[in-house]
Each structure stands twice: as structure tokens, then as C-alpha cells.
PDB file of N, CA and C in Angstrom:
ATOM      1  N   UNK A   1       9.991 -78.618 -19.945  1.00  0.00           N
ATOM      2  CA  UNK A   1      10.362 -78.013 -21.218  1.00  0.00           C
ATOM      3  C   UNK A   1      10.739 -79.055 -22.255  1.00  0.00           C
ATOM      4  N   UNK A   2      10.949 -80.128 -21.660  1.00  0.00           N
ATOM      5  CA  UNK A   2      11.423 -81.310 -22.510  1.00  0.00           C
ATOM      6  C   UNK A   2      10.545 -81.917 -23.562  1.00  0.00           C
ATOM      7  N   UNK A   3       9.134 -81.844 -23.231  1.00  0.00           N
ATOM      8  CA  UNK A   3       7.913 -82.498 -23.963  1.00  0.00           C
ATOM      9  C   UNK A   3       7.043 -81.681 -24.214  1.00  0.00           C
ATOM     10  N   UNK A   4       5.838 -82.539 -24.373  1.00  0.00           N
ATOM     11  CA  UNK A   4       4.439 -81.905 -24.993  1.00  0.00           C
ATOM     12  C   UNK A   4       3.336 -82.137 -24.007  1.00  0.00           C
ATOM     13  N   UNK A   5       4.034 -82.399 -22.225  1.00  0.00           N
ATOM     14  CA  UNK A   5       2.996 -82.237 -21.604  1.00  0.00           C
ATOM     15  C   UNK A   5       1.860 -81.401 -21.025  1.00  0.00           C
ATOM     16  N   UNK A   6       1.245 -81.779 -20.908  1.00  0.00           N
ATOM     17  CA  UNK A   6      -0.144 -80.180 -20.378  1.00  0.00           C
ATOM     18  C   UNK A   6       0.229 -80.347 -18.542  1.00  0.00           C
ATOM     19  N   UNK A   7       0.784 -79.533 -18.572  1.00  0.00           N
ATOM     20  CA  UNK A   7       1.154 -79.201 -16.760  1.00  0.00           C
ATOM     21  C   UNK A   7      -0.049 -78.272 -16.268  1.00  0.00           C
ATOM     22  N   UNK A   8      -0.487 -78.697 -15.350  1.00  0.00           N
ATOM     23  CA  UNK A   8      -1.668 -78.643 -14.232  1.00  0.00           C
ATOM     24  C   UNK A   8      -1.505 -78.048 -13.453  1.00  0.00           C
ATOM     25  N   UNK A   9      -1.740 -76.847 -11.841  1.00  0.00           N
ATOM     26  CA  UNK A   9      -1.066 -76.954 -11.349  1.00  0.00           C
ATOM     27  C   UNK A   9      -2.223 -76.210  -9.983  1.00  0.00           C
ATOM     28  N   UNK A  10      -2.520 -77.053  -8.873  1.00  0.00           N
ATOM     29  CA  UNK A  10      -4.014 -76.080  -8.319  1.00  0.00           C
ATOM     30  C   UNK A  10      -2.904 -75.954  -6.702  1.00  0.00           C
ATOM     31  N   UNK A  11      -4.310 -75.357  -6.282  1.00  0.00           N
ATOM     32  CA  UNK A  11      -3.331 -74.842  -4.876  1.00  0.00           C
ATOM     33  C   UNK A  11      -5.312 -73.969  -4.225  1.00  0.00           C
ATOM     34  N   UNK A  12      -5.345 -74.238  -2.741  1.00  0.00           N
ATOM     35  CA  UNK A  12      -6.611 -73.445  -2.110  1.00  0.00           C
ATOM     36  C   UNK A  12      -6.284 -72.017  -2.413  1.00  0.00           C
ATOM     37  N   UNK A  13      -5.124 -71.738  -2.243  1.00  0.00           N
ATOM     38  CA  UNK A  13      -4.486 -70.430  -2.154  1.00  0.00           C
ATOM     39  C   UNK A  13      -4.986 -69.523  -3.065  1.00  0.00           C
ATOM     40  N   UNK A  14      -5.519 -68.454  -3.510  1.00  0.00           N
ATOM     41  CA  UNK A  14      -5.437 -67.616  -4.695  1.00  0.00           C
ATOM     42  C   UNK A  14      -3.911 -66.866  -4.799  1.00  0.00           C
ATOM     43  N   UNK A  15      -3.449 -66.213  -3.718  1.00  0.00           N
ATOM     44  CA  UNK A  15      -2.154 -66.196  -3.810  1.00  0.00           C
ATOM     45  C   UNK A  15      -1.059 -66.826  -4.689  1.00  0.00           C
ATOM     46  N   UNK A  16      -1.030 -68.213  -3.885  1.00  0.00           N
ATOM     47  CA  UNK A  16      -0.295 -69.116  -4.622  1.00  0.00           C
ATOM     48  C   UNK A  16      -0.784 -69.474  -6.395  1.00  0.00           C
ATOM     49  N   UNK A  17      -1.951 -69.321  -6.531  1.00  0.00           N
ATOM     50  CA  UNK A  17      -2.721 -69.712  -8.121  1.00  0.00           C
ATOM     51  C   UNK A  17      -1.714 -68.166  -8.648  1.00  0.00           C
ATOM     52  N   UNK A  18      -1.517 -66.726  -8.163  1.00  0.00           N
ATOM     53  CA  UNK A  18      -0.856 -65.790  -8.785  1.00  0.00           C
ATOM     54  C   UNK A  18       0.212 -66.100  -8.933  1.00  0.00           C
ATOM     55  N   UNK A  19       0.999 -66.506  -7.870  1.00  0.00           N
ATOM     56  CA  UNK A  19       2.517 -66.977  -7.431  1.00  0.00           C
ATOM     57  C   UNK A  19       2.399 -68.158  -8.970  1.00  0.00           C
ATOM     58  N   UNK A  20       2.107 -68.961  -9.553  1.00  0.00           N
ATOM     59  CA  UNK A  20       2.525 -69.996  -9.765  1.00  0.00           C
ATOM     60  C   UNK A  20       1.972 -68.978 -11.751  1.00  0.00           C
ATOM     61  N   UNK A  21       1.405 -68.483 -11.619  1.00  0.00           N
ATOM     62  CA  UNK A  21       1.054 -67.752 -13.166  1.00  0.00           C
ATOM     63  C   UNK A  21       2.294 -66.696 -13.363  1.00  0.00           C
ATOM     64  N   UNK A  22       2.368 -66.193 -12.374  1.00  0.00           N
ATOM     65  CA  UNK A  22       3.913 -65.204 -12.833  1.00  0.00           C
ATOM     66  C   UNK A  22       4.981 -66.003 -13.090  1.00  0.00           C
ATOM     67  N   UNK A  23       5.290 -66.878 -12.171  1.00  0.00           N
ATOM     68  CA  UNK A  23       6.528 -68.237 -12.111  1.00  0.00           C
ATOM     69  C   UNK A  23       6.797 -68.336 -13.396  1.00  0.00           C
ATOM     70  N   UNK A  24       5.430 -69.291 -13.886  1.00  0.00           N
ATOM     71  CA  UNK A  24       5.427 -69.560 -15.330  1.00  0.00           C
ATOM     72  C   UNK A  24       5.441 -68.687 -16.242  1.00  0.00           C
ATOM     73  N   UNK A  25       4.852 -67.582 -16.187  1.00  0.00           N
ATOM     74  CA  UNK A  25       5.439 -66.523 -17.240  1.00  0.00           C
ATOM     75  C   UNK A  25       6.679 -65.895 -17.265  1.00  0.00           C
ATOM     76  N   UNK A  26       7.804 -65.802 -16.195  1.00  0.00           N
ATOM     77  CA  UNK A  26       8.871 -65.532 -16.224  1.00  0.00           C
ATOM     78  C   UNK A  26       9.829 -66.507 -16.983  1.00  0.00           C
ATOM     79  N   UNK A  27       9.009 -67.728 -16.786  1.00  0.00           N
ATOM     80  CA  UNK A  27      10.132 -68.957 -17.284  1.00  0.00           C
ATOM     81  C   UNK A  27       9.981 -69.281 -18.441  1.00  0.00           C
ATOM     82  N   UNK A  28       8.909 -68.738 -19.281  1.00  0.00           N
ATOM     83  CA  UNK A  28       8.110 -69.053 -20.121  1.00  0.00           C
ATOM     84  C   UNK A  28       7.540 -70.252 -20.383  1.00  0.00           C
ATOM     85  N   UNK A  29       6.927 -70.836 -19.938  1.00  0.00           N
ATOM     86  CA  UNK A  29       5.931 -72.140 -19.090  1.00  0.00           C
ATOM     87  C   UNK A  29       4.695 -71.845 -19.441  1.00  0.00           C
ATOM     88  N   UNK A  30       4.134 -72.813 -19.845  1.00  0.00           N
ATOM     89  CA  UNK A  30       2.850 -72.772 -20.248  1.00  0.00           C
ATOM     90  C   UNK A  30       2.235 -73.554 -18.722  1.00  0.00           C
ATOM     91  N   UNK A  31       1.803 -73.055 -17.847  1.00  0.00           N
ATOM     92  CA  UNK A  31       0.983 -73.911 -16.659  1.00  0.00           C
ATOM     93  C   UNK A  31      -0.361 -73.584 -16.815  1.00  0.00           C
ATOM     94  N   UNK A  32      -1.589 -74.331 -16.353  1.00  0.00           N
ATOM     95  CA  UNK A  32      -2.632 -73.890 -15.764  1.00  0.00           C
ATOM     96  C   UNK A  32      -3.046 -73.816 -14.443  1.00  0.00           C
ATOM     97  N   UNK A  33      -3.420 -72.984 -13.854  1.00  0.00           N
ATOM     98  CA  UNK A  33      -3.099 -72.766 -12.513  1.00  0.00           C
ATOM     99  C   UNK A  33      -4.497 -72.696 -11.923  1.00  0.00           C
ATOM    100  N   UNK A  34      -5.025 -73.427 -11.300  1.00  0.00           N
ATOM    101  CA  UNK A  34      -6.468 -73.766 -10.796  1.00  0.00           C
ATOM    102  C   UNK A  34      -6.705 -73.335  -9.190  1.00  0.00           C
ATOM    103  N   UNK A  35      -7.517 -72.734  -9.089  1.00  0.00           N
ATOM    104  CA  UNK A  35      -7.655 -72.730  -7.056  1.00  0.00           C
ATOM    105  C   UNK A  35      -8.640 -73.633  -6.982  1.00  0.00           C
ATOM    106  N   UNK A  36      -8.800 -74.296  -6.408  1.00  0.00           N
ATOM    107  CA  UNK A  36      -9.819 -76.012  -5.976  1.00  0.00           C
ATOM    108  C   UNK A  36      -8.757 -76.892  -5.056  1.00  0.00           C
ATOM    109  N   UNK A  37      -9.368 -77.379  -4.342  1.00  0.00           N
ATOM    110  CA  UNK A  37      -8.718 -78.625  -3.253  1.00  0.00           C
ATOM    111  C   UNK A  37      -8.848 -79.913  -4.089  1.00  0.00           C
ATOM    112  N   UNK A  38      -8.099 -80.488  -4.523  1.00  0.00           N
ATOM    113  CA  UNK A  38      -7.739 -81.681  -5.658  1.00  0.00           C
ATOM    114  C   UNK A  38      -8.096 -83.066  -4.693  1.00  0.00           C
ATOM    115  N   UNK A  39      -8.085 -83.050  -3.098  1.00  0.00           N
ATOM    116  CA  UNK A  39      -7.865 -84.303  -2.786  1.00  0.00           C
ATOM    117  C   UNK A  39      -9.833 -85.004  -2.969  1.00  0.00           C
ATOM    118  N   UNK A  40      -9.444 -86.233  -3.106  1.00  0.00           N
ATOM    119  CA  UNK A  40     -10.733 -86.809  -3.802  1.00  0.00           C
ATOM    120  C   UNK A  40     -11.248 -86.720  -4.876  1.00  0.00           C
ATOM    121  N   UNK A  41     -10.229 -85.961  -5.685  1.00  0.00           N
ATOM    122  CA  UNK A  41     -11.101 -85.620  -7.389  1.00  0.00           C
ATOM    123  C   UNK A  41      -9.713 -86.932  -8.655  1.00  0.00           C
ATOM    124  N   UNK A  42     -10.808 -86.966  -9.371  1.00  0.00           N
ATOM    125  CA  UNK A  42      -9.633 -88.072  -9.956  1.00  0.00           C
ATOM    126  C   UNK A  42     -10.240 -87.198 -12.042  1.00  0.00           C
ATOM    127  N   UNK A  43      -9.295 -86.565 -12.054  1.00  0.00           N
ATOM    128  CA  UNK A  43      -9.473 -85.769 -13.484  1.00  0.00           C
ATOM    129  C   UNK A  43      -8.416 -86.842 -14.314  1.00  0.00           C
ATOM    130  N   UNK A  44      -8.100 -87.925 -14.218  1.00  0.00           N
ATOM    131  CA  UNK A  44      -7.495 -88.602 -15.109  1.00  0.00           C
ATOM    132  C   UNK A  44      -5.920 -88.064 -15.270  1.00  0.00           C
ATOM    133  N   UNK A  45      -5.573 -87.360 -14.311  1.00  0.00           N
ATOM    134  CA  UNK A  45      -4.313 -86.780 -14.576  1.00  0.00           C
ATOM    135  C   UNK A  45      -2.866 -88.718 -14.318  1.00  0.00           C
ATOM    136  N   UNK A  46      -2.019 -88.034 -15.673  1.00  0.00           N
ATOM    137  CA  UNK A  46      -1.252 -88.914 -15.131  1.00  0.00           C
ATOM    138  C   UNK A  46      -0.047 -89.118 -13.934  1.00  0.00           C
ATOM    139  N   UNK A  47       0.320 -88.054 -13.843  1.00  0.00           N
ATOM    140  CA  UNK A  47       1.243 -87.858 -12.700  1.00  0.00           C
ATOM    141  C   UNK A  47       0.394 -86.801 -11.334  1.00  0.00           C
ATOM    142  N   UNK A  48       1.023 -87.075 -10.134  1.00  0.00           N
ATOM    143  CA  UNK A  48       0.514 -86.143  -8.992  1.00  0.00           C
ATOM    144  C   UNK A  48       1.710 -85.685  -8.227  1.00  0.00           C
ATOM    145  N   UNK A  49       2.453 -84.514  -8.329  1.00  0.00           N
ATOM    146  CA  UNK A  49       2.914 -84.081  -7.192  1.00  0.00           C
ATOM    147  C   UNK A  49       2.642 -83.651  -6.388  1.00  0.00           C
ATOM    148  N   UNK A  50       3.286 -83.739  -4.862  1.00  0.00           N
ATOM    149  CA  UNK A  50       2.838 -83.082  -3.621  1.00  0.00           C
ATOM    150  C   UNK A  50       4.040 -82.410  -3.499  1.00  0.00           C
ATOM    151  N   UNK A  51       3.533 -81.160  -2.253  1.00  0.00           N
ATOM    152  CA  UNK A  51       4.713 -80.671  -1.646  1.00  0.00           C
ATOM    153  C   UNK A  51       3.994 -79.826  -0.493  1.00  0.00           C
ATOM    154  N   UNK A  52       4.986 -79.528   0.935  1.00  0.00           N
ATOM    155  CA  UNK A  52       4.505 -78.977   1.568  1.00  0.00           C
ATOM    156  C   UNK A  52       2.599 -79.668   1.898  1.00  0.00           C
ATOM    157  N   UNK A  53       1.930 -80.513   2.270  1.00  0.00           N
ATOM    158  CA  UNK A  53       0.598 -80.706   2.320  1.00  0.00           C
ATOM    159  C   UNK A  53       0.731 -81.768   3.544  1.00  0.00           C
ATOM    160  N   UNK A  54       1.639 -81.984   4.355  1.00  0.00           N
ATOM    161  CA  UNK A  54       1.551 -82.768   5.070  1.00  0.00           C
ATOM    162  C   UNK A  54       1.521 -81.991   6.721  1.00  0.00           C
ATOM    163  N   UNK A  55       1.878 -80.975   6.665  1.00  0.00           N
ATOM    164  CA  UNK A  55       2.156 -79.905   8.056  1.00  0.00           C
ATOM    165  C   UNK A  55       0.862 -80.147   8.842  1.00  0.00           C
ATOM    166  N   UNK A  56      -0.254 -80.547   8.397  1.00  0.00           N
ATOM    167  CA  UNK A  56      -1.587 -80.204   9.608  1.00  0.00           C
ATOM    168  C   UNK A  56      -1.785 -81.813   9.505  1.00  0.00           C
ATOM    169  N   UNK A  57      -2.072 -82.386  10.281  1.00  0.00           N
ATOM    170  CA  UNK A  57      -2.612 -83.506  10.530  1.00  0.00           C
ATOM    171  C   UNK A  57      -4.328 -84.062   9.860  1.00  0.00           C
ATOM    172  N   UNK A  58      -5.082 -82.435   9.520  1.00  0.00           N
ATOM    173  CA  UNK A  58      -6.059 -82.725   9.141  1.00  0.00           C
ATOM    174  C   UNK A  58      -5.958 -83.030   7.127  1.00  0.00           C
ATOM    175  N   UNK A  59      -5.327 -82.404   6.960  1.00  0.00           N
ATOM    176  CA  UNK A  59      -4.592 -82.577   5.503  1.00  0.00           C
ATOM    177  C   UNK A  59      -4.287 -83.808   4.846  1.00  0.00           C
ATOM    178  N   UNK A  60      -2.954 -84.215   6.315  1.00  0.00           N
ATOM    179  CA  UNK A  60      -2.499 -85.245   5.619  1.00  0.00           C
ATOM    180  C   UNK A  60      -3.696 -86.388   6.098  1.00  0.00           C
ATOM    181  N   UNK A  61      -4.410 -86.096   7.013  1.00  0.00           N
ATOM    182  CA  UNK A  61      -5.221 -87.390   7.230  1.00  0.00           C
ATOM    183  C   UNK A  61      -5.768 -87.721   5.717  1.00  0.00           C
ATOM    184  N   UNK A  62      -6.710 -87.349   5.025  1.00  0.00           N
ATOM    185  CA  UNK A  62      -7.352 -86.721   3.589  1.00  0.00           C
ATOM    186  C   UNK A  62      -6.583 -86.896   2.680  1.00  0.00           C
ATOM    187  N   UNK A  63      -5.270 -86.741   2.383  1.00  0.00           N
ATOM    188  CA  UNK A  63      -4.016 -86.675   1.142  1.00  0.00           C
ATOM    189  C   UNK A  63      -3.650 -88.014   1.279  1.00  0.00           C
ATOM    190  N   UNK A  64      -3.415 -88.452   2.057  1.00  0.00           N
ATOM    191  CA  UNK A  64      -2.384 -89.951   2.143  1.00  0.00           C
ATOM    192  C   UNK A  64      -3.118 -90.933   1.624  1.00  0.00           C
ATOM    193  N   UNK A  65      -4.414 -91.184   2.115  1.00  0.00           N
ATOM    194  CA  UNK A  65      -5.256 -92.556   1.027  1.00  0.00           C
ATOM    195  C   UNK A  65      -5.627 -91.863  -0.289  1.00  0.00           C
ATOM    196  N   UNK A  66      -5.777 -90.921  -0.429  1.00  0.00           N
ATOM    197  CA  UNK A  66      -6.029 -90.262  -1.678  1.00  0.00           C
ATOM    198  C   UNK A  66      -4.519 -90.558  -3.081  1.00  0.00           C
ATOM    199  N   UNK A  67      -3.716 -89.990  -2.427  1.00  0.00           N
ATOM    200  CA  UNK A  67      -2.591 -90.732  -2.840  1.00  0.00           C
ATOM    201  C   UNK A  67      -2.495 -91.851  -3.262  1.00  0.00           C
ATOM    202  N   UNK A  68      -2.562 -92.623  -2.340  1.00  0.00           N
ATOM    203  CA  UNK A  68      -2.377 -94.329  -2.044  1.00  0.00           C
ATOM    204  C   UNK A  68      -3.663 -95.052  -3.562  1.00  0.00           C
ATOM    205  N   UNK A  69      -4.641 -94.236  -3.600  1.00  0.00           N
ATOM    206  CA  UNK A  69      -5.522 -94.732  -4.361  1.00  0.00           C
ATOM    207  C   UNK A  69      -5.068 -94.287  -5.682  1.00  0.00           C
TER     208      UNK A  69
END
């Protein structure tokens, strides 16, 4: 709420893509909320949070150099 950033925000889930559009409309948040698997895509974003993506071993195998890069 502090700035003029464009917040991003994807997830495989369609669920979670609903979960995260109500969120933001309750809070009044401007998000865009994408369903796509992000690891290996490089859209020029400047920041990346994770959360929860490390539980399966096949995940984090895939997330961690992706990260790292």
C-alpha cells in the first residue's frame, strides 16, 4: 500500500488464483492473480516471493536453482 508497485501474484491452483482475488478485494489491493507454474519463466519481475513450495521434493528440486538464478 506504500507505493506504486504492480503486485503479481500466480499459483497452479485455480482455487488459490480465487483465494488471492477476493483477499485483494477485501483489502482493497490491486493484485493480478495468474494460474501458470512461474518456475523457469523470467518475466523481468523485480522481486520473487516464495511460500509453502518446498513440501514435495519434486518442487523444490525445480524452485531452488530457479531461485538461485
Amino acid at each position: 500500500r506504500a507505493g506504486a508497485a504492480r503486485v503479481e501474484a500466480v499459483d497452479i491452483d485455480p482455487f488459490a488464483i480465487a483465494a488471492i482475488g477476493l483477499n485483494a478485494a477485501l483489502n482493497g489491493l490491486a493484485v493480478e492473480a495468474r494460474a501458470l507454474d512461474p518456475i523457469d519463466r523470467d518475466e523481468g519481475w523485480a522481486t520473487v516471493l516464495v511460500g509453502d513450495l518446498c513440501y514435495e521434493r519434486g518442487v523444490a528440486d525445480r524452485l531452488l536453482p530457479w531461485l538461485r538464478r
